[in-house]
Protein backbone atom coordinates (compact mmCIF):
# COMPACT_ATOMS: atom_id res chain seq x y z
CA UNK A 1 71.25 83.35 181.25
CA UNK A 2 74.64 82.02 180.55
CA UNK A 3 76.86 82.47 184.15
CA UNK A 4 80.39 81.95 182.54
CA UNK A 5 82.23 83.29 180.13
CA UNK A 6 84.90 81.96 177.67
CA UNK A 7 86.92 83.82 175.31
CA UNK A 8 88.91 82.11 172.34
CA UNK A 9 90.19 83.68 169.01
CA UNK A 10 87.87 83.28 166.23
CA UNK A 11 84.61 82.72 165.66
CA UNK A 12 85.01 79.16 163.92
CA UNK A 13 86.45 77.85 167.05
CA UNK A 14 83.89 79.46 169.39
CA UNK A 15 81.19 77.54 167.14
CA UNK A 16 82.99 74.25 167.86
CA UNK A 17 83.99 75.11 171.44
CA UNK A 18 80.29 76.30 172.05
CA UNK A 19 78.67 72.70 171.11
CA UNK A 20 81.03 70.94 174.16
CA UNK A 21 79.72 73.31 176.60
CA UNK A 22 76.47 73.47 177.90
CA UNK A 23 74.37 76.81 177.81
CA UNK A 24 75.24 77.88 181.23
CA UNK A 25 78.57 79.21 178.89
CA UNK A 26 78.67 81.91 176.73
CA UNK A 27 81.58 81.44 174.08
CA UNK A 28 82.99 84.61 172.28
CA UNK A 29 85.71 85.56 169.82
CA UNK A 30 87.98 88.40 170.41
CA UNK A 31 89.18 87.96 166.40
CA UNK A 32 93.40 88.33 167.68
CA UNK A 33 94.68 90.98 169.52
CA UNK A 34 92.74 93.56 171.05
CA UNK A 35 95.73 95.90 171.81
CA UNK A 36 98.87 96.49 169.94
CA UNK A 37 101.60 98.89 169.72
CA UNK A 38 100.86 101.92 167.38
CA UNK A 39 101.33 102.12 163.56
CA UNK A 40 102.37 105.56 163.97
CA UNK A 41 105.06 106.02 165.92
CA UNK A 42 107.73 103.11 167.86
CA UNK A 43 105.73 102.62 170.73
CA UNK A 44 108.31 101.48 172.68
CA UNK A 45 110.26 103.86 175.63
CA UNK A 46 113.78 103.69 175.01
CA UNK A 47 114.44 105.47 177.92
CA UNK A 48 112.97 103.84 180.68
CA UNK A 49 113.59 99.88 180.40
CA UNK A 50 111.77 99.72 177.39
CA UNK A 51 107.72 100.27 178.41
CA UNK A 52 105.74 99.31 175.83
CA UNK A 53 102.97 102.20 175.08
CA UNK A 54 99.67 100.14 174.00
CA UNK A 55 96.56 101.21 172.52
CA UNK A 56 93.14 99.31 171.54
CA UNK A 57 93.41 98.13 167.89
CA UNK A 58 90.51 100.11 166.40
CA UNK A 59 88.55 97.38 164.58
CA UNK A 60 88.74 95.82 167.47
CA UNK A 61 87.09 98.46 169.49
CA UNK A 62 83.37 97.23 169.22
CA UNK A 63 83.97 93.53 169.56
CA UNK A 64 86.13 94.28 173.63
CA UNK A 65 83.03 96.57 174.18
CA UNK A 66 80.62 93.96 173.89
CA UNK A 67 83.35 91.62 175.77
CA UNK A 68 83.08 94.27 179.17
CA UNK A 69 79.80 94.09 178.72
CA UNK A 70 79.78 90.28 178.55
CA UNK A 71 82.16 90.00 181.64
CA UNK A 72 80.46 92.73 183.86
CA UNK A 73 76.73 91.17 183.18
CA UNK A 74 75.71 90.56 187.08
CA UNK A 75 75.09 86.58 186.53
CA UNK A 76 78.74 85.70 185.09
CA UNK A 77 80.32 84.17 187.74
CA UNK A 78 83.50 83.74 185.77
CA UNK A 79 85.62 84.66 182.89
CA UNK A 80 87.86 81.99 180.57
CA UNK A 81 90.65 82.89 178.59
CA UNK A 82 91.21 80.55 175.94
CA UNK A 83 93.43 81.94 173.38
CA UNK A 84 95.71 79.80 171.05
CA UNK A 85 98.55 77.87 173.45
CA UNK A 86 101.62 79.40 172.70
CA UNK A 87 103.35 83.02 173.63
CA UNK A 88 101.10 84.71 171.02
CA UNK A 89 97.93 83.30 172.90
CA UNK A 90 99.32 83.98 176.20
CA UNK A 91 99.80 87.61 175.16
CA UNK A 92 96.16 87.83 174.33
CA UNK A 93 94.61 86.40 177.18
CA UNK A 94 97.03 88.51 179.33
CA UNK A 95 95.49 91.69 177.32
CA UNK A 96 92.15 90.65 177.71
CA UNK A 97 92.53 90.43 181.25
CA UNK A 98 94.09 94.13 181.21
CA UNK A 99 90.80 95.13 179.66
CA UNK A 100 88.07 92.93 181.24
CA UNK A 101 89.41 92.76 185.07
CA UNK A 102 86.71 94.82 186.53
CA UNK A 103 87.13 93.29 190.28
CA UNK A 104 83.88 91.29 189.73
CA UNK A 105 84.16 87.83 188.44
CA UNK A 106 87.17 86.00 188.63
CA UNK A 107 89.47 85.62 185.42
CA UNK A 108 91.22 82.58 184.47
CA UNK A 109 93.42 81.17 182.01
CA UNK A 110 92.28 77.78 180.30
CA UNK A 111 94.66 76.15 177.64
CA UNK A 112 94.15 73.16 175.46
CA UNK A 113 96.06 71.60 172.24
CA UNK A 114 93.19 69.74 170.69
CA UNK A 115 89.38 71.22 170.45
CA UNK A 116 87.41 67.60 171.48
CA UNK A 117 84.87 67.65 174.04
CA UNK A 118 87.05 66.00 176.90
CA UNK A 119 90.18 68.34 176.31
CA UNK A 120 87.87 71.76 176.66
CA UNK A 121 86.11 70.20 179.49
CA UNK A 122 88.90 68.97 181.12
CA UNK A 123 90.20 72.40 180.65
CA UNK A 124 87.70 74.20 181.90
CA UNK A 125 87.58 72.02 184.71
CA UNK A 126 91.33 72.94 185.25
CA UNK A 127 92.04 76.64 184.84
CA UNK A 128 95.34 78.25 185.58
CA UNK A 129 96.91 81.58 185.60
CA UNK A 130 98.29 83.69 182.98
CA UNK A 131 101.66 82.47 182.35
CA UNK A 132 103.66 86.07 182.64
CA UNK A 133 107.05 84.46 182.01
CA UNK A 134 105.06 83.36 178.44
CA UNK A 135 103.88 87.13 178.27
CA UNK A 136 107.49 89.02 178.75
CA UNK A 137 108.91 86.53 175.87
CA UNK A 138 106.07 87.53 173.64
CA UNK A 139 106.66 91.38 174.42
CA UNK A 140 110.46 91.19 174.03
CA UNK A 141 109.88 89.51 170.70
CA UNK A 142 107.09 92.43 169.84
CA UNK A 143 109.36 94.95 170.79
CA UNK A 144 112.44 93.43 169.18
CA UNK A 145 110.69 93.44 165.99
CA UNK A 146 109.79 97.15 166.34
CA UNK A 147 112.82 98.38 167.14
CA UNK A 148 114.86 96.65 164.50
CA UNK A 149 112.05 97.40 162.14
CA UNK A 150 111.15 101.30 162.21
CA UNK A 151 114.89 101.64 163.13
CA UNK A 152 116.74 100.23 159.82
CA UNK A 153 113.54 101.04 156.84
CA UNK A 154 114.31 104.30 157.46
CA UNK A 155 117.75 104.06 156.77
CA UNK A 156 116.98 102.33 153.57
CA UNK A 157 114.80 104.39 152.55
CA UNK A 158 117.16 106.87 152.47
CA UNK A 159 120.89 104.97 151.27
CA UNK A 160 118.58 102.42 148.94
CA UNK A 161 115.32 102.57 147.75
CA UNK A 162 111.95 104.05 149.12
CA UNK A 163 109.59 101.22 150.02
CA UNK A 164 111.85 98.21 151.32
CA UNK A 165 111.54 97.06 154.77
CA UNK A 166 113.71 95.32 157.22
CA UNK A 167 112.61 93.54 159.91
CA UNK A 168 114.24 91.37 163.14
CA UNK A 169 113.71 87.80 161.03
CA UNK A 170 113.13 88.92 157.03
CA UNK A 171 116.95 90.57 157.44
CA UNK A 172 118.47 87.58 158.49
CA UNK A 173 116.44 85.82 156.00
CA UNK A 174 117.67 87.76 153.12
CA UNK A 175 121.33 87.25 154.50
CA UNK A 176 120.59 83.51 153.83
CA UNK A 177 119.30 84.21 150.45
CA UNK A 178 122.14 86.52 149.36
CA UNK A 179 124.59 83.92 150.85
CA UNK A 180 123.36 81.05 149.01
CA UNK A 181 122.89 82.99 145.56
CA UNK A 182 126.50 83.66 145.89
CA UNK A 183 127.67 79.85 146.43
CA UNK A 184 125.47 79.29 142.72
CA UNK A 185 127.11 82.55 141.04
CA UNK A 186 130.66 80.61 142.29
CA UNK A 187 129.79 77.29 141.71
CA UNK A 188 131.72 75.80 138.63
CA UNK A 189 130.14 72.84 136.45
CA UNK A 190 132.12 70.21 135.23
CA UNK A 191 131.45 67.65 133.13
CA UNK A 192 130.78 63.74 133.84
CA UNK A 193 129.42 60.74 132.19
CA UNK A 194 127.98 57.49 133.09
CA UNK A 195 127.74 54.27 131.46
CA UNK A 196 124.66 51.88 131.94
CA UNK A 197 124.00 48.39 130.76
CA UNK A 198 121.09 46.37 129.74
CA UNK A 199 121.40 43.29 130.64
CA UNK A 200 119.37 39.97 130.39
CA UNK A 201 119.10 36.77 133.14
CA UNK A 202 119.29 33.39 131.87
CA UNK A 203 115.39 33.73 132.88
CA UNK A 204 115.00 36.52 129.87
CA UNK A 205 114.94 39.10 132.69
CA UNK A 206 116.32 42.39 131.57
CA UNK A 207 118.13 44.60 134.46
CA UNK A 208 119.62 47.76 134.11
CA UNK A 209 123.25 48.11 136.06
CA UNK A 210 125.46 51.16 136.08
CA UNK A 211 129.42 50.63 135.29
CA UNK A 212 131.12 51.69 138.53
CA UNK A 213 134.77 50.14 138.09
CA UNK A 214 136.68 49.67 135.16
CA UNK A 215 140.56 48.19 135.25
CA UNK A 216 140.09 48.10 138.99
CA UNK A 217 139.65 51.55 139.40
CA UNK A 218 137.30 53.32 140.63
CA UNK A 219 135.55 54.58 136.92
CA UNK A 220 135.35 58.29 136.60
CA UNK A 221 134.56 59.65 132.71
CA UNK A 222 135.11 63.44 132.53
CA UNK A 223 134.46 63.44 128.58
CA UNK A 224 133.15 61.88 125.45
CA UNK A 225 136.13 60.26 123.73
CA UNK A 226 136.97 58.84 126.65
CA UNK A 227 133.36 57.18 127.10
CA UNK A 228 133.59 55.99 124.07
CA UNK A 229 137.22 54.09 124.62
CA UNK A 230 135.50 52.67 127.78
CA UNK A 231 132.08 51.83 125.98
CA UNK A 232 133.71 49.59 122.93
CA UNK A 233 135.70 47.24 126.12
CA UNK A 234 132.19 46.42 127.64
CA UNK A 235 130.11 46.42 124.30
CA UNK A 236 132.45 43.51 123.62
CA UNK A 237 132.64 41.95 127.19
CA UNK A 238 130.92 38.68 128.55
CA UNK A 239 128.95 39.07 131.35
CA UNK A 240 128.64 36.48 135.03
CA UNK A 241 126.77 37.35 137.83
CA UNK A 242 129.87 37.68 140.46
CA UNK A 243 128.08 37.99 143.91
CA UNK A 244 124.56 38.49 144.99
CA UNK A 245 124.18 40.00 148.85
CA UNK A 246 120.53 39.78 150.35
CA UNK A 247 120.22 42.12 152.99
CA UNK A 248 116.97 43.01 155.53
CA UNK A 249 117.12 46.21 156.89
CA UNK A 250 113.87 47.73 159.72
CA UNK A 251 112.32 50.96 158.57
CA UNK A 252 110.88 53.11 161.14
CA UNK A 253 108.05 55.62 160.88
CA UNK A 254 108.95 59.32 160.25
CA UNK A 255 108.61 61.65 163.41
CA UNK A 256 104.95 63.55 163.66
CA UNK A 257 104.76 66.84 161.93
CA UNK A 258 106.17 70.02 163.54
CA UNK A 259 105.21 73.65 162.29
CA UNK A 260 108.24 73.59 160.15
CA UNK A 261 107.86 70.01 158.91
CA UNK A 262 104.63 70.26 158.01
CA UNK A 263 104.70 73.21 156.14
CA UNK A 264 108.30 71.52 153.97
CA UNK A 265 105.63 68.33 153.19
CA UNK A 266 103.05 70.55 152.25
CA UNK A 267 105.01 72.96 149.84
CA UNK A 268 107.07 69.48 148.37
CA UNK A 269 103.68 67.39 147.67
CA UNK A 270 101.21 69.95 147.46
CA UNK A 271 102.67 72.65 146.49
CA UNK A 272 101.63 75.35 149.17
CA UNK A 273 102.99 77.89 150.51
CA UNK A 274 103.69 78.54 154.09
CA UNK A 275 101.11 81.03 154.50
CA UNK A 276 98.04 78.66 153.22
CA UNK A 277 99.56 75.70 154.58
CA UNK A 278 98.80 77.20 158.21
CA UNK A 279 95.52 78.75 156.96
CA UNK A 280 94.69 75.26 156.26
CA UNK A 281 96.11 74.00 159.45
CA UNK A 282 94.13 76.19 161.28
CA UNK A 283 90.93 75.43 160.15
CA UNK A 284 91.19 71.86 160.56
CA UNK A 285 91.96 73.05 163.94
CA UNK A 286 89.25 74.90 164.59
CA UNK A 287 86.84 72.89 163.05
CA UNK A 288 85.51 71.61 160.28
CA UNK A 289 82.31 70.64 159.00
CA UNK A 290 81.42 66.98 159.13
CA UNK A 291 77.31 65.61 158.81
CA UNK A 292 74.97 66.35 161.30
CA UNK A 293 77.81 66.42 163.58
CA UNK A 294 78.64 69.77 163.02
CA UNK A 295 82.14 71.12 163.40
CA UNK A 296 84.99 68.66 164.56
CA UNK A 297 88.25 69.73 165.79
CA UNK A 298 90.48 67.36 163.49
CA UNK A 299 94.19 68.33 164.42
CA UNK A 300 95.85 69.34 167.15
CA UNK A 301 97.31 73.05 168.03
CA UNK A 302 99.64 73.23 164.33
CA UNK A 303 102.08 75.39 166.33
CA UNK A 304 104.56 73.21 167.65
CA UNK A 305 108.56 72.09 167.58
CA UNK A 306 107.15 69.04 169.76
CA UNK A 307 107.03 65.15 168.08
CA UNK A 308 105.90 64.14 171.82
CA UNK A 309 103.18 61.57 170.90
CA UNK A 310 100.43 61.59 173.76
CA UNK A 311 100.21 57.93 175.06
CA UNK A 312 95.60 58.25 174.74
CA UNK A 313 96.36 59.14 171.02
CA UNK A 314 98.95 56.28 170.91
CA UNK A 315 96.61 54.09 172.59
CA UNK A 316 93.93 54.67 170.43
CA UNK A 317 96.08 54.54 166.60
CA UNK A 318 97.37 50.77 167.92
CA UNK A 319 93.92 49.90 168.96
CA UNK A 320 92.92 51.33 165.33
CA UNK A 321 95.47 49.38 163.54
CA UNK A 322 94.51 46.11 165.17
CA UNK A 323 91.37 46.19 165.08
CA UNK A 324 91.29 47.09 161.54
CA UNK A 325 94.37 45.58 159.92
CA UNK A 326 95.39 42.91 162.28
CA UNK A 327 98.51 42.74 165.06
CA UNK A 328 100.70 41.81 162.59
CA UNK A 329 100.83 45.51 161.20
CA UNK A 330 101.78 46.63 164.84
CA UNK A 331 105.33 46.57 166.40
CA UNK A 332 105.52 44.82 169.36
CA UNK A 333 106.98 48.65 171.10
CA UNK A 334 105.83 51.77 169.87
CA UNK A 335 108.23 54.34 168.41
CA UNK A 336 109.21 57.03 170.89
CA UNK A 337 110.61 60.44 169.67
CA UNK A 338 112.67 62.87 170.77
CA UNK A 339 112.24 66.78 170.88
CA UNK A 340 114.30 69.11 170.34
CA UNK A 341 113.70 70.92 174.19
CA UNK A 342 111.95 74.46 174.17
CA UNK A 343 108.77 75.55 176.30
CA UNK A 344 106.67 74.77 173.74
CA UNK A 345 107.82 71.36 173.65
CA UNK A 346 106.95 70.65 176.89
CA UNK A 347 103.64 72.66 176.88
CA UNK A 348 102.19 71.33 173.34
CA UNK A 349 102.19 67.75 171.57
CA UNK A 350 102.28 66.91 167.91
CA UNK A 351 100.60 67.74 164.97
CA UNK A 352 97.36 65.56 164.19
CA UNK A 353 96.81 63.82 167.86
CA UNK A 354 93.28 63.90 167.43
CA UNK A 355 92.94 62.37 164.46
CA UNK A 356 92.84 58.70 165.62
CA UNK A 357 89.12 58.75 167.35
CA UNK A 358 87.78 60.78 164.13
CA UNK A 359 88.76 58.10 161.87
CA UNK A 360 87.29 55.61 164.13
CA UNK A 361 84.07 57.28 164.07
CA UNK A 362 84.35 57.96 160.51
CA UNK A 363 84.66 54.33 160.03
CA UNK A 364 81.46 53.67 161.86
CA UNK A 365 79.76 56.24 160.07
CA UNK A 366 80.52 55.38 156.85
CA UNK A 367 82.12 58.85 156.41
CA UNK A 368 85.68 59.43 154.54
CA UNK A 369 87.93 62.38 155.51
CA UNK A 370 90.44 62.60 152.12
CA UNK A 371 93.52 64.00 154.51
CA UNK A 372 96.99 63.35 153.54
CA UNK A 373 98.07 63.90 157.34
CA UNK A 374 95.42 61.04 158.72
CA UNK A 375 97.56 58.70 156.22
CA UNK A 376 100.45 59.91 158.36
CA UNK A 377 99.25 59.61 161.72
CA UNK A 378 98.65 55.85 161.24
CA UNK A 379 101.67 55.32 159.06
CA UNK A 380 104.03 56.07 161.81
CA UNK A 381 102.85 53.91 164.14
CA UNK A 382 104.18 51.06 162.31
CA UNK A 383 107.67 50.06 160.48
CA UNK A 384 107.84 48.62 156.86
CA UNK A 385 110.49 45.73 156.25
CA UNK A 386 112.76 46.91 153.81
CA UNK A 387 114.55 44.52 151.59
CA UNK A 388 117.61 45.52 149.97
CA UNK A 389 119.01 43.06 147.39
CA UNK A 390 122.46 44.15 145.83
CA UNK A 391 123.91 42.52 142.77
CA UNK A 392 127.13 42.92 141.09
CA UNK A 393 128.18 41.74 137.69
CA UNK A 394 131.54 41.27 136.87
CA UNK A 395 132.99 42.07 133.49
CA UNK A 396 136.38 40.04 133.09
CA UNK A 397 138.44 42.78 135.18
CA UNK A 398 135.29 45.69 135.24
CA UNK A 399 132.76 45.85 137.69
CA UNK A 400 129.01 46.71 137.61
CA UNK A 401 126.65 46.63 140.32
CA UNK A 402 122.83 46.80 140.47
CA UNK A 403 120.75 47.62 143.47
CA UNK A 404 117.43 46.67 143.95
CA UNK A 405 115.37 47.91 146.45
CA UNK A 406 111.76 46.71 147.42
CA UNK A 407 110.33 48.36 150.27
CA UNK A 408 106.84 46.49 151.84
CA UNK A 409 104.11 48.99 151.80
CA UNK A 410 101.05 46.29 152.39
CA UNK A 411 100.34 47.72 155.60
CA UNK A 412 100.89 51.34 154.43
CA UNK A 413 98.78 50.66 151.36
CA UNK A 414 95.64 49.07 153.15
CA UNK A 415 95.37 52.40 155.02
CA UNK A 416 95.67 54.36 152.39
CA UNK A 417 93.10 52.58 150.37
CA UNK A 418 91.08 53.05 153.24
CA UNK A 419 91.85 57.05 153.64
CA UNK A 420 91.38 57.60 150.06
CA UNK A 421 88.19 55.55 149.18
């Protein structure tokens, strides 16, 4: 009979948590919360330094049943929290150690950002306590919301329209919206023109360059008729390239994603919203199905303001890279980023850590994963030489200038080819 006990959210990660461990561990899902404040009324003492009143969510009643019964079988020696790491996850570990403390076997707290077999061991191997500081932000958040919430939908109800809602963040959000709707409603147009030119090299090379001076001054066409004055003086002009300016600049990688970045990539290239873009997130978290292998963690913890990169997962993307593409695609020191500082900087890393070893093995295997984000995790681990060449043209006394910008992907393109084959 299993003699420990560990506890995580849901029962996808439990399946991939459950293959790392050996049988001696029993690994449930608590599905979320287990307690919450009640739907019926505020739930919250004004009076006396704001006590929270909780009760046991009631689809939840069956699956912390089973849970006492788990934690109080005579064999268990111990009891792991592992809820999600951040406030959230500390607030349900913290209740489900409110429910299952029954004086028997001990109760610990066991956190991890990526779901591989050496992070949950090493874990598991190094438990902690329940982070109360983490708790009280949680609850003052929880509260917060129900304060401002079933204080102010009320009044709307009443001065408004039955139905709307107002809450401690959609409020502020709508603010934002109204704000910026106004700034469009004020904004005046105005109009402007723009000349271009075809032009063709002595090599039969057409170019396109934009007119940006005319005269001497700065060119600035605010109607047709006085295009058109501009447009006969240049149709008639002889052209002479004036000065040509080579210039290398270094590119560096992009930052890893953060909650908020990778949900702006997602909704710009793929169109998602914020909602599915963390359902998505947190499957590939969890796990996800790959072979005979089962499920594989293949991101790290998606809630994060954090671009710390962890030096095994830098280790390993440089090892990838050279191995693979040659230490020519490698800078000779890797990129370091900065994060903004918060606790969950310091207590989580960057989206996609894990990715690295999986696309080693997939390599081995033979096995493709089609991810967007392992194109990313490589890609920043390397800068592309960006070569800028700038031409201007001069027109008698009028100006035109051309930029041309080539940017070397070879290195980016190789992976990619190799992500996407």
């Amino acid at each position: 009979m299993a003699k420990y006990l560990v506890i995580v959210e849901s029962p996808a990660k439990a399946k991939t948590i459950k293959k790392y461990l050996g049988k001696q561990y029993m690994v449930e899902a608590s599905l979320g919360h287990v307690r919450d404040l009640p739907k019926s009324k505020l739930g919250v003492d004004l009076e006396h330094d704001f006590e929270p009143h909780y009760i046991t969510i009631r689809s939840r009643s069956k699956i912390l049943k089973e849970l006492k019964k788990h934690a109080g079988a005579r064999d268990v020696k111990a009891v792991y929290l592992a809820p999600d790491p951040d406030r959230e996850g500390e607030a349900i570990a913290w209740h489900l150690k409110h429910e299952l403390d029954n004086g028997k076997a001990p109760i610990y707290r066991v956190m991890f950002n990526e779901i591989t077999q050496k992070a949950v061991v090493q874990a598991i191997e190094n438990p902690k306590e329940i982070d109360q500081h983490m708790v009280d932000a949680q609850q003052a958040r929880r509260i917060l919301d129900r304060i401002v919430g079933y204080s102010l939908s009320p009044l709307l109800w009443s001065k408004v329209r039955k139905g709307l809602s107002a809450g401690r963040v959609q409020s502020v959000a709508v603010r934002l919206v109204v704000d910026r709707e106004r700034e469009i409603e004020a904004f005046v147009s105005k109009e402007y023109w723009k000349i271009e030119a075809d032009l063709n090299t002595a090599a039969a090379q057409r170019v396109r360059a934009t007119v940006t001076h005319f005269n001497g001054e700065k060119l600035e066409l605010v109607n047709q008729p006085a295009t058109e004055e501009v447009l006969a003086v240049l149709r008639a002009a002889q052209y002479a390239v004036a000065k040509v300016e080579k210039k290398e600049q270094r590119r560096f990688p992009a930052p890893p994603f953060t909650t908020s970045k990778l949900q702006q990539e997602a909704a710009t290239k793929l169109h998602f919203t914020g909602k599915k873009t963390m359902l998505v997130a947190q499957q590939l978290y969890e796990g996800v199905e790959i072979g005979e292998e089962g499920p594989v963690g293949l991101i790290t913890y998606m809630r994060t303001d954090s671009v710390r990169v962890g030096e095994d997962a830098q280790a390993q993307a440089r090892e990838w890279i050279q191995s693979t593409h040659g230490a020519g695609y490698l800078p000779a020191v890797p990129p370091k980023f900065k994060s903004k500082k918060s606790i969950l900087s310091f207590l989580l890393s960057y989206i996609e850590e894990t990715l690295v070893a999986d696309i080693s093995r997939e390599q081995n295997s033979g096995e493709v994963v089609t991810l967007d984000t392992i194109e990313r995790t490589l890609r920043r681990h390397f800068s592309a030489i960006d070569l800028r060449q700038g031409i201007s043209f001069q027109v008698i006394a009028e100006t035109v200038s051309l930029g041309d910008k080539s940017l070397n992907k070879q290195a980016t393109k190789a992976i990619t080819r190799y992500i996407a084959a």
